[in-house]
Protein backbone atom coordinates (compact mmCIF):
# COMPACT_ATOMS: atom_id res chain seq x y z
CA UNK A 1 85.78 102.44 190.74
CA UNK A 2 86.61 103.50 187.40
CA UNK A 3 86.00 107.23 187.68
CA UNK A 4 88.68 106.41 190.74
CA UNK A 5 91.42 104.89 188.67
CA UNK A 6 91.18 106.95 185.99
CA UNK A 7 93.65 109.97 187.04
CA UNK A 8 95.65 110.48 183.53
CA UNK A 9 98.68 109.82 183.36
CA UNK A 10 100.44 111.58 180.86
CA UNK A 11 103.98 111.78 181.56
CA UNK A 12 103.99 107.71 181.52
CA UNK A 13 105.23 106.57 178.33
CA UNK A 14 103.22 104.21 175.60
CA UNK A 15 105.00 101.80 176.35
CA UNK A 16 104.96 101.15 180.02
CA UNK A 17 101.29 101.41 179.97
CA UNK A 18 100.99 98.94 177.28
CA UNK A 19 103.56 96.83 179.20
CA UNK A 20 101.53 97.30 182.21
CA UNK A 21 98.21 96.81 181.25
CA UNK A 22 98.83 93.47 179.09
CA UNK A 23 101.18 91.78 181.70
CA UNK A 24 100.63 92.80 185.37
CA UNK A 25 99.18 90.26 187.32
CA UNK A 26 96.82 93.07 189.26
CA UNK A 27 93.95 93.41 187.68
CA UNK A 28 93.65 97.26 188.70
CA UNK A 29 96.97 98.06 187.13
CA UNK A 30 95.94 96.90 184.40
CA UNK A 31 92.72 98.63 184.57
CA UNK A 32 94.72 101.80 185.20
CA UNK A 33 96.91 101.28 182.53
CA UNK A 34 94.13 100.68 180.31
CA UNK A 35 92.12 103.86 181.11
CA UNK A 36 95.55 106.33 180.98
CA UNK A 37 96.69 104.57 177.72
CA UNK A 38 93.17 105.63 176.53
CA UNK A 39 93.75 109.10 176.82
CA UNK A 40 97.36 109.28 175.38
CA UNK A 41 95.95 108.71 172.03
CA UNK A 42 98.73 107.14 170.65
CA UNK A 43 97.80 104.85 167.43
CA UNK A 44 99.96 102.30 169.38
CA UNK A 45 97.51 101.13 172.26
CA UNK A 46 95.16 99.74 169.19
CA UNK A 47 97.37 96.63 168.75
CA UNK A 48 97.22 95.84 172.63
CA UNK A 49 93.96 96.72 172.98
CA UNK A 50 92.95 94.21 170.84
CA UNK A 51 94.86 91.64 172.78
CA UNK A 52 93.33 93.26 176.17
CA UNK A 53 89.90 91.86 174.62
CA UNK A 54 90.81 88.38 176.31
CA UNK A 55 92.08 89.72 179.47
CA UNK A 56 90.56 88.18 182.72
CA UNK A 57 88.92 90.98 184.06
CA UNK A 58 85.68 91.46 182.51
CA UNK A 59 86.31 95.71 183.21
CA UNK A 60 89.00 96.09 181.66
CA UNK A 61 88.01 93.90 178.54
CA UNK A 62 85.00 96.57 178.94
CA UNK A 63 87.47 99.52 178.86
CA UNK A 64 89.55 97.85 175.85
CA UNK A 65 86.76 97.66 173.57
CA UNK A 66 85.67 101.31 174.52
CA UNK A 67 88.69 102.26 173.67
CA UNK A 68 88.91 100.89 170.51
CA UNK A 69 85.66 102.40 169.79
CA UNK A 70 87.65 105.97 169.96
CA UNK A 71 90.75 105.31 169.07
CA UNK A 72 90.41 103.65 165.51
CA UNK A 73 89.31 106.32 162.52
CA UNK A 74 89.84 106.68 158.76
CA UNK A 75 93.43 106.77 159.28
CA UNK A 76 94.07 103.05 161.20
CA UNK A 77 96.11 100.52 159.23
CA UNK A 78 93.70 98.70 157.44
CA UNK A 79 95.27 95.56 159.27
CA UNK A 80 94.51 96.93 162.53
CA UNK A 81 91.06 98.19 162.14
CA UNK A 82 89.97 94.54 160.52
CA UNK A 83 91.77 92.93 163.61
CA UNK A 84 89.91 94.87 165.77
CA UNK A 85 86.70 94.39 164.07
CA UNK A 86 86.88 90.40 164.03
CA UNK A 87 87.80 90.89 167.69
CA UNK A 88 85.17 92.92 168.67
CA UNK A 89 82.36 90.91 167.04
CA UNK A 90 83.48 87.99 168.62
CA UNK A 91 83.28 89.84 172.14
CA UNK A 92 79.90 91.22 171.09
CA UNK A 93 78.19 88.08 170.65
CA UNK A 94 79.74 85.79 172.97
CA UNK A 95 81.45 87.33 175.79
CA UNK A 96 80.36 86.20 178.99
CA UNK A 97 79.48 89.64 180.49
CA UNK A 98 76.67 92.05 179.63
CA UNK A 99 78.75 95.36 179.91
CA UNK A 100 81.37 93.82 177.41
CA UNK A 101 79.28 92.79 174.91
CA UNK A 102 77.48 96.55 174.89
CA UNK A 103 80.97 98.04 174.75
CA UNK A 104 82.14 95.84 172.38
CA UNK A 105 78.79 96.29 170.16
CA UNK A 106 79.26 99.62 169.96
CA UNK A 107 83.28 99.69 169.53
CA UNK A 108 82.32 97.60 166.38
CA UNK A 109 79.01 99.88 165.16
CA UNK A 110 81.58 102.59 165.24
CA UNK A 111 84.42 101.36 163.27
CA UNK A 112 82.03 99.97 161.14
CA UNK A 113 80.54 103.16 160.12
CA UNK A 114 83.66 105.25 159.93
CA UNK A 115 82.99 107.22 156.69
CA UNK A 116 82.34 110.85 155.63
CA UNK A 117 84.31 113.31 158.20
CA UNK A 118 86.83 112.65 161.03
CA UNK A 119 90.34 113.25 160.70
CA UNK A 120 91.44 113.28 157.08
CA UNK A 121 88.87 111.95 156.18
CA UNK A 122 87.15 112.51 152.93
CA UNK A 123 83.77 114.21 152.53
CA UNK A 124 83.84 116.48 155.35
CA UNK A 125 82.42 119.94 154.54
CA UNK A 126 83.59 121.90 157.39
CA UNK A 127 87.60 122.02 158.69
CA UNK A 128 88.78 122.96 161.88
CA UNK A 129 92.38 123.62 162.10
CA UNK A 130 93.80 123.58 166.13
CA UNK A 131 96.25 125.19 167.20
CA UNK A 132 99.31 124.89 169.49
CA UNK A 133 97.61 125.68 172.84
CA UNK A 134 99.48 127.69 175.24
CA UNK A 135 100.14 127.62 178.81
CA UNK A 136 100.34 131.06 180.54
CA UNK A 137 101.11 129.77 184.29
CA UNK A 138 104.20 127.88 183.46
CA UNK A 139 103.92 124.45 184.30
CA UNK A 140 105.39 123.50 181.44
CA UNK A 141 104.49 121.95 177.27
CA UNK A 142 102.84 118.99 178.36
CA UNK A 143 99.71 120.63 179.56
CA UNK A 144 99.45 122.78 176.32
CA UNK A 145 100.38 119.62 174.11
CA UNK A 146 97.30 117.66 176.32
CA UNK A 147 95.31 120.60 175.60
CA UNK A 148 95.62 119.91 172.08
CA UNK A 149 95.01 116.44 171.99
CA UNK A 150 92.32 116.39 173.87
CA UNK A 151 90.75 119.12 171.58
CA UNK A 152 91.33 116.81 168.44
CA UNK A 153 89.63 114.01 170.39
CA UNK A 154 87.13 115.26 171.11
CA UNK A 155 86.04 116.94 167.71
CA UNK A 156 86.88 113.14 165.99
CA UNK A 157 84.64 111.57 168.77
CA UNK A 158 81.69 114.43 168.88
CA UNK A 159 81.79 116.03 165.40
CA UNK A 160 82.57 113.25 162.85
CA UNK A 161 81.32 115.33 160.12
CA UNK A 162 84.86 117.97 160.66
CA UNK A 163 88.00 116.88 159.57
CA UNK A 164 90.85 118.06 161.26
CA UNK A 165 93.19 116.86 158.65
CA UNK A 166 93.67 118.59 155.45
CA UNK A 167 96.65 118.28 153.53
CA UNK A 168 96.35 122.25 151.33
CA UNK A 169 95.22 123.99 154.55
CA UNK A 170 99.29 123.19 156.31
CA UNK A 171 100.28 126.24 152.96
CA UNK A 172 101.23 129.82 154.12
CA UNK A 173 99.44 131.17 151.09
CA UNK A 174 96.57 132.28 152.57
CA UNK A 175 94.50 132.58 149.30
CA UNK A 176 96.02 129.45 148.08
CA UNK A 177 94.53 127.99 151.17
CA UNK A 178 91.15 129.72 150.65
CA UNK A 179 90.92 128.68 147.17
CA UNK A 180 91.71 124.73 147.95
CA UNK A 181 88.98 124.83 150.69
CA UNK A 182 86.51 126.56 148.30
CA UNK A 183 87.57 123.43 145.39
CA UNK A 184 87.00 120.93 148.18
CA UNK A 185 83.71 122.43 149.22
CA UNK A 186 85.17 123.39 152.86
CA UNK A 187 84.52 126.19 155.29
CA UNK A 188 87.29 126.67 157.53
CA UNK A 189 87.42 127.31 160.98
CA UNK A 190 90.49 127.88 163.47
CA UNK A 191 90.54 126.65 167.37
CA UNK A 192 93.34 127.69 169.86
CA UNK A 193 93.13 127.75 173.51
CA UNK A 194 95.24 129.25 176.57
CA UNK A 195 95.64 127.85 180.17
CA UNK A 196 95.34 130.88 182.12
CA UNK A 197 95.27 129.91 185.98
CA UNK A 198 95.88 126.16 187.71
CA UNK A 199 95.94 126.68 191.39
CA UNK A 200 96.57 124.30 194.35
CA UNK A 201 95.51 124.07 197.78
CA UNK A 202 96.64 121.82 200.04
CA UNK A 203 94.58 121.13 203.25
CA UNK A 204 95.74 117.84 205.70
CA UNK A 205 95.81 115.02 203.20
CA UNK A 206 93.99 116.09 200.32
CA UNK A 207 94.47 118.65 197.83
CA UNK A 208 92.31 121.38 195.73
CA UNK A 209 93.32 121.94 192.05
CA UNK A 210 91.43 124.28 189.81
CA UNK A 211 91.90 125.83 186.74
CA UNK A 212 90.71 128.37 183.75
CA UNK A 213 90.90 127.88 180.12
CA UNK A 214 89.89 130.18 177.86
CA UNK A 215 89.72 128.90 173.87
CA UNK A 216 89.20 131.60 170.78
CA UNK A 217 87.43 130.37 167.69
CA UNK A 218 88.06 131.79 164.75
CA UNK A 219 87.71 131.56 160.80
CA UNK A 220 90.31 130.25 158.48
CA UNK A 221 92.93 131.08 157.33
CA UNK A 222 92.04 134.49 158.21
CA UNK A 223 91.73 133.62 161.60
CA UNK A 224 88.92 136.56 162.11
CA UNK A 225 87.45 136.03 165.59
CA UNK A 226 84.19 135.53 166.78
CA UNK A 227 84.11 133.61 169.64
CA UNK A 228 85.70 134.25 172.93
CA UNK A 229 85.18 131.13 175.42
CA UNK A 230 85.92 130.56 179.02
CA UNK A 231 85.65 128.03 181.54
CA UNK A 232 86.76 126.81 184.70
CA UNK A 233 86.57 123.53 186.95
CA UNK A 234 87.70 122.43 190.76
CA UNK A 235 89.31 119.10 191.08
CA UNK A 236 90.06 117.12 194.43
CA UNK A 237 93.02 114.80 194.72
CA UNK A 238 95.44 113.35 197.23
CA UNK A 239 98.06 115.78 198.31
CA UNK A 240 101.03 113.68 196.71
CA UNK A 241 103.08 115.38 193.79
CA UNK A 242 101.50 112.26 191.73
CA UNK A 243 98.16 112.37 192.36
CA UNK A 244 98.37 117.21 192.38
CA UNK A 245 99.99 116.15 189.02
CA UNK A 246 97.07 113.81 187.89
CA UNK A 247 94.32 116.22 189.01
CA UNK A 248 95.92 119.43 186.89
CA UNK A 249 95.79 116.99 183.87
CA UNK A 250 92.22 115.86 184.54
CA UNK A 251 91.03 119.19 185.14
CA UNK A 252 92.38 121.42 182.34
CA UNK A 253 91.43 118.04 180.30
CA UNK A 254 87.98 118.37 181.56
CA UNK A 255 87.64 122.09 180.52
CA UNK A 256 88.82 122.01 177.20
CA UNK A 257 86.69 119.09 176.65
CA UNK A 258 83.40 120.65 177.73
CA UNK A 259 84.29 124.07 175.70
CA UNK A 260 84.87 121.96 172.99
CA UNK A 261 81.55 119.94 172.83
CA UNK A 262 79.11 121.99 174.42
CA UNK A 263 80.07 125.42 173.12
CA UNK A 264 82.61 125.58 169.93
CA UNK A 265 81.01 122.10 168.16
CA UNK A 266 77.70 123.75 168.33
CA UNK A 267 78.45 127.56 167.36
CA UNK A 268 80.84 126.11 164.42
CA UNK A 269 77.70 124.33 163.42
CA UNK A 270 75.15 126.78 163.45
CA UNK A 271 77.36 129.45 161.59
CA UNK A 272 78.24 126.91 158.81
CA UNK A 273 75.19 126.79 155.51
């Protein structure tokens, strides 16, 4: 059920999904809302995440405290990370359902133990500066943009020890750069990626969507590179606008995603003393 009502939903605002998921009185909008507000990102859901911790539905308290889990780093109001804390340790040891109190146990482990790495965070010894993403079939900036974000996910959620987030590295000076990674005891490392094919093929009343990504890693701020990746996924959908619209999301979200952990997490790490 949830891998069925979790097609993204990225053109929806913040809002509306926050409005949805705290005050519909269907409990699988507001599990939808829950899981698409997950994957916007936005520092916004926290707040009403927090309040989704007493919803009524026992899944989507499940998916709240997940969420929180991801969603919270280094950078969180200090305000909203203790809220969510309190709230989560409550749900831990007394919520009435198993799968809550293991989401919400490990929500709290998490934000507990935020420290060295992560997004601006300090400590980190390795950077990893992402670019803009690009979309060569046209559909438009909000696949690139998704591109991104999901590539900053998922190296805050997989690779805690890289920061993404370092104030010297934003300077055109390249050996200015160079020399404030050196002081900070940082080796640099530049990500970008390129949508290169997202087909569709309709047959009766379901659709096929695939794509191909390909993602270049690189060092920085030279951006020298060594790594050339590709890879490609199939993803079946209703043939509505919506749901083709969904599936393109979800599978050039899946790609980038994979590429990410399995392939540019690990080769950044083994090249790095």
């Amino acid at each position: 059920m949830l891998l069925g009502l979790a097609s993204s939903a990225f053109a929806d605002s913040v809002d509306k999904l926050i409005s949805r998921m705290l005050e519909s009185s269907d409990y699988k909008q507001r599990l939808s809302a829950a899981l698409n507000l997950q994957k916007t990102g936005d520092a916004r859901a926290a707040p009403a995440y927090i309040k989704a911790l007493d919803d009524s539905d026992k899944t989507v308290r499940g998916v709240a405290a997940a969420a929180l889990g991801k969603l919270i780093d280094a950078n969180t109001k200090p305000s909203v990370r203790t809220k969510a804390m309190e709230k989560l340790k409550t749900a831990a040891s007394s919520d009435d359902n198993a799968f809550v109190r293991k989401q919400a146990q490990k929500a709290y482990d998490s934000i507990k133990n935020l420290g060295s790495g992560g997004s601006g965070a300090s400590g980190a010894k390795i950077y990893v500066d992402v670019g803009k993403m690009t979309d060569d079939t046209g559909t438009g900036a909000a696949i690139a943009n998704m591109m991104r974000t999901v590539t900053l996910k998922t190296l805050k959620k997989t690779a805690p020890g890289m920061s993404t987030d370092f104030a010297a590295a934003q300077g055109s000076d390249k050996k200015a750069v160079k020399k404030a990674l050196a002081k900070a005891g940082m080796t640099g490392y530049y990500v970008d990626g390129t949508l290169n094919a997202l087909d569709v093929t309709a047959s009766g009343s379901s659709a096929s969507v695939s794509c191909t990504v390909n993602m270049l890693l690189a060092s920085f701020p030279d951006k020298s590179m060594f790594g050339f990746l590709k890879g490609s996924a199939k993803v079946t959908a209703g043939n509505t606008p919506k749901d083709i619209g969904y599936a393109k999301e979800d599978c050039v979200g899946a790609v980038v995603e994979d590429l990410v952990r399995k392939k540019i997490i690990p080769t950044i790490e083994t090249r790095t003393p």
